[in-house]
Protein backbone atom coordinates (compact mmCIF):
# COMPACT_ATOMS: atom_id res chain seq x y z
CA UNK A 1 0.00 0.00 0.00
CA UNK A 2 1.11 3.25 -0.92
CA UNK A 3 2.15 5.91 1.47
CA UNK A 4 -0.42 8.26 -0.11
CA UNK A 5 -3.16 5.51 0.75
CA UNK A 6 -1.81 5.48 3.98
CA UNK A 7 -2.19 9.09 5.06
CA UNK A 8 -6.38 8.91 2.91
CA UNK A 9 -7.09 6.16 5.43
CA UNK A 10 -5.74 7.97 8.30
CA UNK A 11 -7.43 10.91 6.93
CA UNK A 12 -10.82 9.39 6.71
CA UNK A 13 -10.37 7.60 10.24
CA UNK A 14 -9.59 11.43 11.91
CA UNK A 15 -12.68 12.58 9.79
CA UNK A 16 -14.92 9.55 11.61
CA UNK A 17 -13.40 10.38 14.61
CA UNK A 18 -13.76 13.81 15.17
CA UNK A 19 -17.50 13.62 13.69
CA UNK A 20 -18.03 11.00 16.47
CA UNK A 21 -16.34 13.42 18.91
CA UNK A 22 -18.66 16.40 17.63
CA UNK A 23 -21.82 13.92 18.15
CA UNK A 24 -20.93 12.94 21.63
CA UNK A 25 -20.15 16.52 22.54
CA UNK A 26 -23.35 17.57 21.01
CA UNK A 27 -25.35 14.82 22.75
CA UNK A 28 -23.79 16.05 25.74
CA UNK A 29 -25.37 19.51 25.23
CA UNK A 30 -28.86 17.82 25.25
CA UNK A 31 -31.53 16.80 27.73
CA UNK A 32 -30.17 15.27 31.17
CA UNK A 33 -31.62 11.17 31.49
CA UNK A 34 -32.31 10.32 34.44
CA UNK A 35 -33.21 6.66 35.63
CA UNK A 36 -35.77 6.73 38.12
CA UNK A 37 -36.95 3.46 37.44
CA UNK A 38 -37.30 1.71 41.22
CA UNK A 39 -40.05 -0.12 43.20
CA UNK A 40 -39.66 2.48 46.22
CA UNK A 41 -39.44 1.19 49.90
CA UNK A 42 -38.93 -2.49 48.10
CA UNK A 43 -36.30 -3.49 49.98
CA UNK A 44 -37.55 -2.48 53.67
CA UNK A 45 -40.67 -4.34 52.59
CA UNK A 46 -39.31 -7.37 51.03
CA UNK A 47 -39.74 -9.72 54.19
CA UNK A 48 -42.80 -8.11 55.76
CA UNK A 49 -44.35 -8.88 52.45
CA UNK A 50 -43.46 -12.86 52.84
CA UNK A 51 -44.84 -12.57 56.45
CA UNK A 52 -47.82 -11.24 55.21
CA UNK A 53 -48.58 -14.04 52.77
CA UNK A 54 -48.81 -16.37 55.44
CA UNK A 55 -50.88 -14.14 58.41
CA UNK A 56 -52.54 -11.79 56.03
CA UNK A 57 -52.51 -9.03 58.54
CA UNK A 58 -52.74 -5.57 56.47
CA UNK A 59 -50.47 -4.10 59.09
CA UNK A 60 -47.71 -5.89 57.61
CA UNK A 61 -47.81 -3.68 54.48
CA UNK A 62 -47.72 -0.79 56.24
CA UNK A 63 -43.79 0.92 56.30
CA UNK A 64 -42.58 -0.16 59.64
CA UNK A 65 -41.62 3.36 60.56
CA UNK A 66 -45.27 4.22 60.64
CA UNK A 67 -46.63 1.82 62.70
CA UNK A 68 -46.08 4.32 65.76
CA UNK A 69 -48.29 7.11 64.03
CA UNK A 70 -51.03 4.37 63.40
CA UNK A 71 -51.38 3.63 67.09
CA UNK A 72 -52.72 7.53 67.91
CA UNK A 73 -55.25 7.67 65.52
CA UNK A 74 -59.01 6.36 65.26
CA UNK A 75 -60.66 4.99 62.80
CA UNK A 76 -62.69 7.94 61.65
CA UNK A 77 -59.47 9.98 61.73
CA UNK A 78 -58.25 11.43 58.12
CA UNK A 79 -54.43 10.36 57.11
CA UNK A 80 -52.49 10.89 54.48
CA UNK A 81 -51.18 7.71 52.67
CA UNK A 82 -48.84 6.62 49.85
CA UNK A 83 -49.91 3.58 48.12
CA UNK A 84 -46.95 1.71 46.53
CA UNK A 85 -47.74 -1.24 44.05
CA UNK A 86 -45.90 -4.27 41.85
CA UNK A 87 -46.37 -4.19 38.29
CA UNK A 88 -46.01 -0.61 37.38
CA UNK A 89 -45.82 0.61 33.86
CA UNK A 90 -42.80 2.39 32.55
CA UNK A 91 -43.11 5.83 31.48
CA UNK A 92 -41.37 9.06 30.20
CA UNK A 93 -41.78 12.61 32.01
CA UNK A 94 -40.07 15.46 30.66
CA UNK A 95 -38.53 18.45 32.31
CA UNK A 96 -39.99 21.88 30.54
CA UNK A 97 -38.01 24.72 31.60
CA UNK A 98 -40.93 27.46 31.75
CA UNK A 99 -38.58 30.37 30.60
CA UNK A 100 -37.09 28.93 27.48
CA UNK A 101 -39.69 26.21 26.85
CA UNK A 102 -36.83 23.74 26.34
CA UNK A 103 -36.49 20.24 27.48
CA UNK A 104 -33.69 20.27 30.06
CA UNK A 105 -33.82 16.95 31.52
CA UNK A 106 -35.72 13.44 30.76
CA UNK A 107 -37.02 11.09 33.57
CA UNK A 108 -37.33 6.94 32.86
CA UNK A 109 -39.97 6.25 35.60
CA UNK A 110 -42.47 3.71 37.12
CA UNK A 111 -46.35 4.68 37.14
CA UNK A 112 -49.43 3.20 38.92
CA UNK A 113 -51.26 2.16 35.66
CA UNK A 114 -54.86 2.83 34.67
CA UNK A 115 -56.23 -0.26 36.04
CA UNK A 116 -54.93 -0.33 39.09
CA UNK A 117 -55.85 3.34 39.22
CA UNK A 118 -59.34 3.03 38.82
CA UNK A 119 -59.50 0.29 41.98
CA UNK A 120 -57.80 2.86 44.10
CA UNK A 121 -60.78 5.59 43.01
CA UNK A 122 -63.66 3.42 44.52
CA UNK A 123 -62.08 3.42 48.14
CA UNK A 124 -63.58 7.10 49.57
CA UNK A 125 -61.07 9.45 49.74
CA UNK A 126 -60.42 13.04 50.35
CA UNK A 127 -57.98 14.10 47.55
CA UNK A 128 -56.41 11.71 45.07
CA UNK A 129 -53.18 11.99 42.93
CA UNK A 130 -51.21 9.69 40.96
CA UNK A 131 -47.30 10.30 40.98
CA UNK A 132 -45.92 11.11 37.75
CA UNK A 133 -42.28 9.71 38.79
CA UNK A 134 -42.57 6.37 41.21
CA UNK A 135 -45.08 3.68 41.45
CA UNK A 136 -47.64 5.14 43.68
CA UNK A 137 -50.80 6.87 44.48
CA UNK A 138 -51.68 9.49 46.76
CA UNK A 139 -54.68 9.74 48.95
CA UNK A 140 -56.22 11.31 51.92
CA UNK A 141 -58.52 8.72 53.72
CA UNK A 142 -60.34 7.74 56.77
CA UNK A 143 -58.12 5.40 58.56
CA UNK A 144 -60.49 2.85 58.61
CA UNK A 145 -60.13 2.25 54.97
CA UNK A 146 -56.34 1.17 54.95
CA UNK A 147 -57.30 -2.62 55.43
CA UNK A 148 -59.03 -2.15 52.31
CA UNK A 149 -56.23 -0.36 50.43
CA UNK A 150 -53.47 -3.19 51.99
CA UNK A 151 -55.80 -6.27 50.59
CA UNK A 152 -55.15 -5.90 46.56
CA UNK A 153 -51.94 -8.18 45.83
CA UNK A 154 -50.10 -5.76 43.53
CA UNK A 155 -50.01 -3.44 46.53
CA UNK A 156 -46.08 -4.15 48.11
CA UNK A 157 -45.84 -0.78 50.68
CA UNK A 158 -48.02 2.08 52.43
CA UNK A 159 -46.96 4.93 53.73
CA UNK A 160 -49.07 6.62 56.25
CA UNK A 161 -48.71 9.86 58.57
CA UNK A 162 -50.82 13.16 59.11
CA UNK A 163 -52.01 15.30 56.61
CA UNK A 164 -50.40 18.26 57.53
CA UNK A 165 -46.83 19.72 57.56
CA UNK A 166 -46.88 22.38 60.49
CA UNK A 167 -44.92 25.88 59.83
CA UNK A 168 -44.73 26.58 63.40
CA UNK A 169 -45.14 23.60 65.78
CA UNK A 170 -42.85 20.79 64.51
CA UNK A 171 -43.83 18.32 66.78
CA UNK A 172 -45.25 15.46 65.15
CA UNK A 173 -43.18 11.95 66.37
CA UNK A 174 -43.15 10.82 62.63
CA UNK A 175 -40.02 8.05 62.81
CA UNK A 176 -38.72 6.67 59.28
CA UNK A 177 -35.84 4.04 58.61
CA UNK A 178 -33.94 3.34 55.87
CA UNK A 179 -30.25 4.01 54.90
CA UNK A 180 -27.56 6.03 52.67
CA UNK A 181 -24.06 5.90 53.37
CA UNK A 182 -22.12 8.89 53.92
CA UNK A 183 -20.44 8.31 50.65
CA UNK A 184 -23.35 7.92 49.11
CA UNK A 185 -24.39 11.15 50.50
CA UNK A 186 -21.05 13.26 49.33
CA UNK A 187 -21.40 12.02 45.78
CA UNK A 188 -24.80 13.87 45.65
CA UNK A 189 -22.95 17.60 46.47
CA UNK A 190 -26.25 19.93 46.06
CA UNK A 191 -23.88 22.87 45.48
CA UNK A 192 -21.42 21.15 43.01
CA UNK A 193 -24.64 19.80 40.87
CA UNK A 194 -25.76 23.75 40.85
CA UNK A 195 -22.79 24.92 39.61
CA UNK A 196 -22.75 22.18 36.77
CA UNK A 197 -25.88 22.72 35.69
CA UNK A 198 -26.66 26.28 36.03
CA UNK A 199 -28.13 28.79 33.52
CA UNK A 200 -26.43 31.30 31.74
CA UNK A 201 -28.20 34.36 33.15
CA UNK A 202 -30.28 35.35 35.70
CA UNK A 203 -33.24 36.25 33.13
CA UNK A 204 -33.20 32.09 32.66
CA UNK A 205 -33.29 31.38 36.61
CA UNK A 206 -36.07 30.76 38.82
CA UNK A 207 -36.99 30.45 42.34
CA UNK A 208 -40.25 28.57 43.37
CA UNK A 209 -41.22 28.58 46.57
CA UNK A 210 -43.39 25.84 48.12
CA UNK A 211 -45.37 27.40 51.02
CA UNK A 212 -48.87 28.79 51.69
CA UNK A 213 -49.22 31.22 48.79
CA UNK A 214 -48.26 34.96 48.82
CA UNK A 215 -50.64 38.09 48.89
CA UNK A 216 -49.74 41.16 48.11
CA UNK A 217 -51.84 42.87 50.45
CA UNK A 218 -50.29 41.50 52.93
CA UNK A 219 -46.81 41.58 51.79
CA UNK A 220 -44.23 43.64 54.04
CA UNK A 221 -42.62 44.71 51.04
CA UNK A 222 -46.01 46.68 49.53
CA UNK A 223 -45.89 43.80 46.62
CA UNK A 224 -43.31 44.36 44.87
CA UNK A 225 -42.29 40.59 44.19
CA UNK A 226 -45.47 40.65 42.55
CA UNK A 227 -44.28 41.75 39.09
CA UNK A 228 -41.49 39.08 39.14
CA UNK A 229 -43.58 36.19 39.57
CA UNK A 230 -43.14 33.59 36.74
CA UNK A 231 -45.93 30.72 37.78
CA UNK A 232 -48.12 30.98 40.81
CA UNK A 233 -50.40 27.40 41.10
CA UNK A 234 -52.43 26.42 44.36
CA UNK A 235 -52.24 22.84 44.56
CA UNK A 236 -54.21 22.60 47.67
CA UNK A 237 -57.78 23.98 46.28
CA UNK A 238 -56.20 22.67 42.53
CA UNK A 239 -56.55 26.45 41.01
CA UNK A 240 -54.65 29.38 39.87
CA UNK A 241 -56.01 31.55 42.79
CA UNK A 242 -52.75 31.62 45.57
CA UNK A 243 -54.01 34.63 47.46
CA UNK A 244 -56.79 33.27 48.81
CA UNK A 245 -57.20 31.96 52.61
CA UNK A 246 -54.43 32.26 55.59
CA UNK A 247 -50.94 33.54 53.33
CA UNK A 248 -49.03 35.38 55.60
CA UNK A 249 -45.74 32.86 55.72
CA UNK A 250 -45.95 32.09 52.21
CA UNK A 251 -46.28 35.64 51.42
CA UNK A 252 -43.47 36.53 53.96
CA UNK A 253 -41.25 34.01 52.56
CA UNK A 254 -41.29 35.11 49.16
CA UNK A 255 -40.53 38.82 50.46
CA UNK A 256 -37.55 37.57 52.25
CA UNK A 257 -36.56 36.03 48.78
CA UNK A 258 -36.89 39.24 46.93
CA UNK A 259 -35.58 41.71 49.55
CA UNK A 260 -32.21 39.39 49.14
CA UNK A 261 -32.51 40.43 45.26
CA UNK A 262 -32.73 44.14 46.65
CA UNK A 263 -36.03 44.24 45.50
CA UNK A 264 -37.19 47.38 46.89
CA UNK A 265 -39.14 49.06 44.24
CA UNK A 266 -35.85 50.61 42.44
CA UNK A 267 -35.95 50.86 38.67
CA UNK A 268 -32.96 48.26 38.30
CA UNK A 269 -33.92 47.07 34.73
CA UNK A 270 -32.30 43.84 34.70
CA UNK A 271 -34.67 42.51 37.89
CA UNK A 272 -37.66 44.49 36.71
CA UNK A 273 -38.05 42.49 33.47
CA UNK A 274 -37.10 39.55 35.21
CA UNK A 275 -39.76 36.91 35.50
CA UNK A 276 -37.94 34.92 38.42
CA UNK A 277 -40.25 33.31 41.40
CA UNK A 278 -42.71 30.71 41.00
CA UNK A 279 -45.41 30.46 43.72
CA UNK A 280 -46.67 27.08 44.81
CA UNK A 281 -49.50 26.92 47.21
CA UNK A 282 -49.94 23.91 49.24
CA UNK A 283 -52.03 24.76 52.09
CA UNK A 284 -53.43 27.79 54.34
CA UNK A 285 -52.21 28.38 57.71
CA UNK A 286 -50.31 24.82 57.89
CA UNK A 287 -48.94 23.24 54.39
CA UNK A 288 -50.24 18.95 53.71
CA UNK A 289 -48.78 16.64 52.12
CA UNK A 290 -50.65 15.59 49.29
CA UNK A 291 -50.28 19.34 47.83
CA UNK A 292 -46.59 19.26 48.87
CA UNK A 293 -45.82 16.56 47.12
CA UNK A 294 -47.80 17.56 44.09
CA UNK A 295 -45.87 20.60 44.30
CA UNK A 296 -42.40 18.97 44.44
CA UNK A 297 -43.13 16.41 41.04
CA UNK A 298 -44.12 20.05 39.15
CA UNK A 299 -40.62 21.11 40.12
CA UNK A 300 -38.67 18.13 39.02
CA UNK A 301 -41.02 18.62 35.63
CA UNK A 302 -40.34 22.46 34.97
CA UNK A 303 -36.70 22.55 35.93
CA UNK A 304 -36.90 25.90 38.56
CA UNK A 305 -32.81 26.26 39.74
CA UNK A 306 -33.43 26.47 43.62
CA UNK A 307 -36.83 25.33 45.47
CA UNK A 308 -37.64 26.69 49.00
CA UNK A 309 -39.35 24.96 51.74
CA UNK A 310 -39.93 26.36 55.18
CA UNK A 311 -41.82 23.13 56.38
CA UNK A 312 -40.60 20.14 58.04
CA UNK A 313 -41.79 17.20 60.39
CA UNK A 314 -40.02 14.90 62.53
CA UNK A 315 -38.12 13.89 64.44
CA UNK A 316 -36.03 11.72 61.87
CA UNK A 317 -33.11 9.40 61.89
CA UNK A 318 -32.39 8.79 58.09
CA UNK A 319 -32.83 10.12 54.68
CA UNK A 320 -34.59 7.16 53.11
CA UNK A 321 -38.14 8.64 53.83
CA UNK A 322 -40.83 10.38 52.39
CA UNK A 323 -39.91 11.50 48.61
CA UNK A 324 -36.08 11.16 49.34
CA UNK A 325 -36.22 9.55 45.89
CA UNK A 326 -37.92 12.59 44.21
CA UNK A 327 -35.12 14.66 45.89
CA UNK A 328 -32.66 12.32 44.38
CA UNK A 329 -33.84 12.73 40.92
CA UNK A 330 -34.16 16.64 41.24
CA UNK A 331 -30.73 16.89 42.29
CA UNK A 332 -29.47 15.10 39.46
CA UNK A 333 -31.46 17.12 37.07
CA UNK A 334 -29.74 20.55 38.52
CA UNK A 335 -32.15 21.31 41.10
CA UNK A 336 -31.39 22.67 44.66
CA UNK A 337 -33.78 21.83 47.34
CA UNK A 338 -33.08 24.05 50.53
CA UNK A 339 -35.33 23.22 53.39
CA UNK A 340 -36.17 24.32 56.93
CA UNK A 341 -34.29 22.21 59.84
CA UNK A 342 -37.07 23.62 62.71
CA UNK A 343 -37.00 25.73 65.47
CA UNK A 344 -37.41 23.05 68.70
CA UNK A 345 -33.77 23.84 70.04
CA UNK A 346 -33.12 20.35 70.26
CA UNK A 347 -30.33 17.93 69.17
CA UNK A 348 -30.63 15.14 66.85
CA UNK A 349 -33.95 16.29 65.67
CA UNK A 350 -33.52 18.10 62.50
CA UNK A 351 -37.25 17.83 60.55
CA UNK A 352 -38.03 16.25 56.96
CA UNK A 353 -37.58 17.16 54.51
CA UNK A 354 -34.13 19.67 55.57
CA UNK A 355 -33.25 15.85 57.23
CA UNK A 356 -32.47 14.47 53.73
CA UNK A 357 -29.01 14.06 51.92
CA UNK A 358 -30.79 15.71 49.16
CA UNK A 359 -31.90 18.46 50.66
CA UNK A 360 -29.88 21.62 51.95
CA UNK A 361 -30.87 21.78 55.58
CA UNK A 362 -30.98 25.43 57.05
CA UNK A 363 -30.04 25.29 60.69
CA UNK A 364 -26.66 26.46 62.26
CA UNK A 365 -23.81 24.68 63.62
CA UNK A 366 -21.23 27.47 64.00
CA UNK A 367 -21.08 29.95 66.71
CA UNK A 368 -20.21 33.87 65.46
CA UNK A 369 -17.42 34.18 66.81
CA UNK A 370 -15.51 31.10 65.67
CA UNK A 371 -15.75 28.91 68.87
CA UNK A 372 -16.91 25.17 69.69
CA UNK A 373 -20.07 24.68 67.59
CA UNK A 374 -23.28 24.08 69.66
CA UNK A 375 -26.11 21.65 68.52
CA UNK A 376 -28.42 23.86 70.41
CA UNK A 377 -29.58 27.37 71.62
CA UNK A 378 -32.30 28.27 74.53
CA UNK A 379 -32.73 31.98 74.56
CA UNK A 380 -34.07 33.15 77.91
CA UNK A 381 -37.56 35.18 77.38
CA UNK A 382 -38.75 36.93 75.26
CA UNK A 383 -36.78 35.18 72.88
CA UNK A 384 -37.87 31.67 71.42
CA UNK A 385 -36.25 28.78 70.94
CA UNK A 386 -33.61 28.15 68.57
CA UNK A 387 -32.57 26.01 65.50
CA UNK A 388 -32.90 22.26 65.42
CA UNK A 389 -29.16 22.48 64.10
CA UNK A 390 -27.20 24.71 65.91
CA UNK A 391 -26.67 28.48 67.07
CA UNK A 392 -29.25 31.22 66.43
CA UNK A 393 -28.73 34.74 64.68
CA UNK A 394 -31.81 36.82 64.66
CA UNK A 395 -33.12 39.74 62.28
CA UNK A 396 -35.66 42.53 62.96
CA UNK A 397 -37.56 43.33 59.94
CA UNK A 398 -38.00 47.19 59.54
CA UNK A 399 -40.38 48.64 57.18
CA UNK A 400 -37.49 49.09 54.27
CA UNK A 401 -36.69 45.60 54.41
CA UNK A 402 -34.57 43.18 56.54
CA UNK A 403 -32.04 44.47 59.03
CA UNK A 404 -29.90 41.37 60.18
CA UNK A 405 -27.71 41.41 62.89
CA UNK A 406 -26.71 38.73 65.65
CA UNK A 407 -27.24 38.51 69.55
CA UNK A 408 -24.13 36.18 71.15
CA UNK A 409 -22.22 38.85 69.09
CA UNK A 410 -23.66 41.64 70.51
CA UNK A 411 -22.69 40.25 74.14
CA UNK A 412 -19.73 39.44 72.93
CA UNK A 413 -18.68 43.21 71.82
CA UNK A 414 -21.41 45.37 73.76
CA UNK A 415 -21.49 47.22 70.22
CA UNK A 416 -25.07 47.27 69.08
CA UNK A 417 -24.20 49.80 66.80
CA UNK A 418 -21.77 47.31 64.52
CA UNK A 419 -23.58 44.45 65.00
CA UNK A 420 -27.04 46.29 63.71
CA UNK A 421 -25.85 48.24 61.42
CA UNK A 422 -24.09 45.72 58.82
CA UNK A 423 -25.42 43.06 56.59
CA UNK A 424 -24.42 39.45 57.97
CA UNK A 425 -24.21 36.82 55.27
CA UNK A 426 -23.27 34.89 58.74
CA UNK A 427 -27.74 34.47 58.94
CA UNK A 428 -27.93 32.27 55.61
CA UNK A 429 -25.71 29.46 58.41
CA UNK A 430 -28.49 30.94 60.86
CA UNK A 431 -31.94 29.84 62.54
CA UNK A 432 -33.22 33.45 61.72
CA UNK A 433 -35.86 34.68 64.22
CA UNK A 434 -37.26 37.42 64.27
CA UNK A 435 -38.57 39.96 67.11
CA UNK A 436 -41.47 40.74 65.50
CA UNK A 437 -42.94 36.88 64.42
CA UNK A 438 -41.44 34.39 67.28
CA UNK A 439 -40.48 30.81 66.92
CA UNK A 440 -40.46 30.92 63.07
CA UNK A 441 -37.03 31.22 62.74
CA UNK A 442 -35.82 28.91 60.27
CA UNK A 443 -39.28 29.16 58.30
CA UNK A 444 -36.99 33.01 57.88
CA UNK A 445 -33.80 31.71 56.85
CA UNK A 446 -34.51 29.05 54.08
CA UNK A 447 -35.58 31.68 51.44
CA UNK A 448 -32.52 33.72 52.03
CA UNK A 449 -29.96 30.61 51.97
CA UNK A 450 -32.60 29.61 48.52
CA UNK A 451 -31.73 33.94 47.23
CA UNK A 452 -27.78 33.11 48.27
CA UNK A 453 -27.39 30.26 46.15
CA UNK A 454 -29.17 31.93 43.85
CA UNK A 455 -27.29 34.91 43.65
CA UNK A 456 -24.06 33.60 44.14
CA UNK A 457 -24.74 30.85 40.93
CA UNK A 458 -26.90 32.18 38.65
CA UNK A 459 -26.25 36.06 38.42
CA UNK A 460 -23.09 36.27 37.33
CA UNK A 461 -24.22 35.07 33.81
CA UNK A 462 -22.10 34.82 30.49
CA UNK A 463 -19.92 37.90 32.42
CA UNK A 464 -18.03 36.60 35.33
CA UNK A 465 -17.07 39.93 36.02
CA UNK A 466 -20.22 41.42 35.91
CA UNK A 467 -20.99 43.74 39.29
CA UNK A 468 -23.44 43.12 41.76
CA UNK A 469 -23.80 46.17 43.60
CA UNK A 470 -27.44 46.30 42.71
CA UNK A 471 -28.06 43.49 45.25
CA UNK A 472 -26.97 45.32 48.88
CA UNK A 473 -24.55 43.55 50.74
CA UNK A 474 -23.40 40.44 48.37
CA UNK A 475 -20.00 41.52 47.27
CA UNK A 476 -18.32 38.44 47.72
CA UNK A 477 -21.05 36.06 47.85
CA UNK A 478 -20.54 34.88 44.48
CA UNK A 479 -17.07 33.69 45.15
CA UNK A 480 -17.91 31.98 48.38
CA UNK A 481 -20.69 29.97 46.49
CA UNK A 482 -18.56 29.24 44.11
CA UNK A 483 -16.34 27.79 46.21
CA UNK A 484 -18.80 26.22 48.35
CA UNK A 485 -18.62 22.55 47.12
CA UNK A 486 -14.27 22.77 47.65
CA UNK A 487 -15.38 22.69 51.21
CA UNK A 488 -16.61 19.74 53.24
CA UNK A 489 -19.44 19.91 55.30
CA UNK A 490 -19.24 17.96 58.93
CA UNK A 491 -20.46 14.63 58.37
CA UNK A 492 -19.16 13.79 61.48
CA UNK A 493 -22.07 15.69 63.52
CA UNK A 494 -24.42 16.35 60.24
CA UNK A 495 -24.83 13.32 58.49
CA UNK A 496 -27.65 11.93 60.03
CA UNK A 497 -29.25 14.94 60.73
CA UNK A 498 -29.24 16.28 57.21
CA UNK A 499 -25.96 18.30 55.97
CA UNK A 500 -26.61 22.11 56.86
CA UNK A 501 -24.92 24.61 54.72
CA UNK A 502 -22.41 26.90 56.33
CA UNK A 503 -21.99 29.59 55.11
CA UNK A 504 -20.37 31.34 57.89
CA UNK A 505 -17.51 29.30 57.33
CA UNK A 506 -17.93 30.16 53.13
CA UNK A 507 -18.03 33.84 53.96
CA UNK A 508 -14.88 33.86 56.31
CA UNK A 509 -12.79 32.34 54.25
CA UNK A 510 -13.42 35.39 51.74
CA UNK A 511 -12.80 38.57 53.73
């Protein structure tokens, strides 16, 4: 063969080579699959479900970690339940980013199927939904009516527990079991998958807060999130209506969110023509579950960057629990779930959902001034209680927005003046509380740790270099997100008790 033959072949080979290179770089570019193909709570049921073939007691198809909840309740009392089942037909959902209207990420997933839908429907029920992304079915029921859910054979695990989520009393003794290693739990870095996955520019990211709705009128910043709002969906009364009813902490939450964005009715063009928070109501007063978890399968299907929860139940002793799995598959689609870790002051007791691996927990574990971290803080009165995770730093809310400062400091120095008077990225570590709306304090902080991701990620755009002095106080913030996934949370006191993000430590190490 000629040496001219030679160097065509080898031409033609580089010519197949880099066209296969250009088609898996372009396939990289596309839609994120993700396998979410599993039988749910399988494993933890496997051998109650061979017991149960030879007693036929219904109990034994209830998840063992809710057999406590079942022994407080009556028969005429209303629970919410989770109806796993065999069998399940494979489907494909598809996540819709809402401000491009492209197809970010694509979900391989088990569904109830029709059939076995329909035999659900003739039990009486409350509310009914069928997951869109694991093998189950969602009611509200009597609890007289779970023998009769338990007795179909394709049905393999039920969940059970009360309907609602509280916002201010977390004191429901919901236990779950279950397991994930602590390497599993580092290979799921919420930060890291942010960063990966993050959108170009802030006009592309959005913020959807899962809470009680939001009301203008009643909004301590006059409304002015109002403009910015994206999607707004009540998924409690099944409507577009999100004002209506008790909205105060939803309302307050998404304020908190947008006075972090400096929204205070300035002409900043870039954030006025930004359409940025999506509202998604799932109760009045008190959040349930059934609406909660509606809400959290529309996020994994629109692709919103950060999701904010300031809910949570417990106490709990693993992340293998309620929707751990739908937190799994968000995460690897690009989504940051930041939840509240509760306000009872106590250790070992962080709530669900801020409990899972998943999940950003927002507690703190740091104290201001550098020292031994405490699991706990018990204010003497007035003050409440503090975070389930940690120290407290507290925040008055004035009427031009939030003024944050921090109380052991203020002992520490005697200088009111310096602790008031300067913006502490120290609260996003922080069980915020305020003065003015006691023992609600990390219901405070998780939308301003869900704005400081945010922020720090997703504003800095195509132009690293881009200023962000139209946001007050975050002139380093995007650097210490940034580098938030180079360092390690404590997995030595957090891993059990969901991973809080400290950012006290992220902000130090940039001054």
């Amino acid at each position: 063969m000629s040496r001219r033959a030679v160097l065509s072949i080898l031409c033609v080979a580089l010519m197949v080579l880099s066209g296969l290179v250009v088609f898996r770089g372009v396939a990289d570019e596309g839609p994120r699959v993700i396998d979410c193909r599993k039988l749910t709570f399988y494993e933890v049921m496997e051998s109650r479900l061979e017991a149960y073939e030879e007693t036929l007691d219904w109990r034994l198809k209830v998840h063992p970690s809710d057999l406590e909840y079942l022994e407080n309740v009556t028969a005429e009392t209303v629970v919410y339940v989770e109806v796993y089942v065999l069998n399940p037909r494979e489907a494909t959902e598809y996540s819709v980013d809402l401000s491009t209207n492209e197809t970010v990420a694509i979900y391989r997933v088990y569904q109830v199927t029709k059939e076995y839908v329909e035999k659900f429907l003739e039990i009486p029920h409350d509310r009914f939904y069928r997951s869109r992304f694991q093998p189950c079915v969602c009611m509200e029921v009597e609890a007289k009516y779970l023998e009769a859910i338990a007795e179909p054979p394709f049905v393999y695990c039920i969940r059970v527990g009360p309907r609602e989520i509280p916002l201010e009393t977390l004191d429901e003794p919901l236990i779950t079991s279950g397991s994930v290693t602590i390497e599993q739990a580092r290979t799921y870095n919420k930060i890291k998958y942010v960063l990966q996955n993050k959108d170009s520019d802030v006009d592309k990211m959005q913020i959807a807060v899962i809470d009680t709705g939001y009301d203008s009128g009643e909004s301590l910043l006059n409304g002015e999130a109002e403009d910015n709002i994206l999607y707004a969906y009540d998924f409690y009364d099944d409507d577009y209506t999100v004002d209506d009813g008790d909205n105060y902490h939803g309302t307050t939450c998404l304020d908190l969110v947008a006075r972090a964005f400096g929204d205070m009715g300035s002409d900043d063009s870039m954030y006025d023509s930004s359409l940025i928070y999506e509202v998604l109501k799932a109760g009045e007063g008190d959040v349930y579950k059934a609406p909660v978890r509606a809400a959290i399968e529309w996020c994994l299907g629109h692709d919103p960057e950060v999701v904010s929860m300031s809910f949570g139940w417990g106490p709990n002793c693993y992340c293998y629990s309620w929707w751990c799995d739908l937190f799994k598959s968000g995460v690897q689609s690009g989504i940051t779930f930041v939840a509240a870790s509760g306000n009872g002051a106590c250790a070992n007791k962080v709530r669900y959902p801020s409990q899972s691996y998943f999940v950003i927990g927002v507690g703190g574990y740091e104290s201001c001034d550098g020292s031994t971290a405490q699991r706990w803080w018990q204010w003497a009165f007035p003050f409440p209680k503090g975070s389930d995770y940690g120290t407290i730093y507290y925040s008055r809310l004035w009427e031009e927005g939030l003024e944050v400062y921090c109380y052991p400091c203020y002992y520490e120095t005697g200088d009111g003046l310096a602790t008031r008077s300067v913006f502490k990225p120290d609260i996003y570590d922080a069980a915020v509380i305020s003065e003015l709306l006691p023992d609600k304090g990390t219901s405070w902080a998780t939308p301003l740790v869900a704005a400081c991701i945010a922020l720090g990620v997703y504003s800095s755009g195509a132009d690293p270099g881009r200023s962000q002095d139209w946001v007050p106080g975050y002139s380093n913030l995007r650097s210490a997100v940034h580098s938030c996934h180079t360092i390690p949370v404590k997995p030595d006191t957090s891993s059990l008790n969901g991973d809080v993000m400290n950012c006290l430590i992220l902000w130090n190490a940039f001054d």
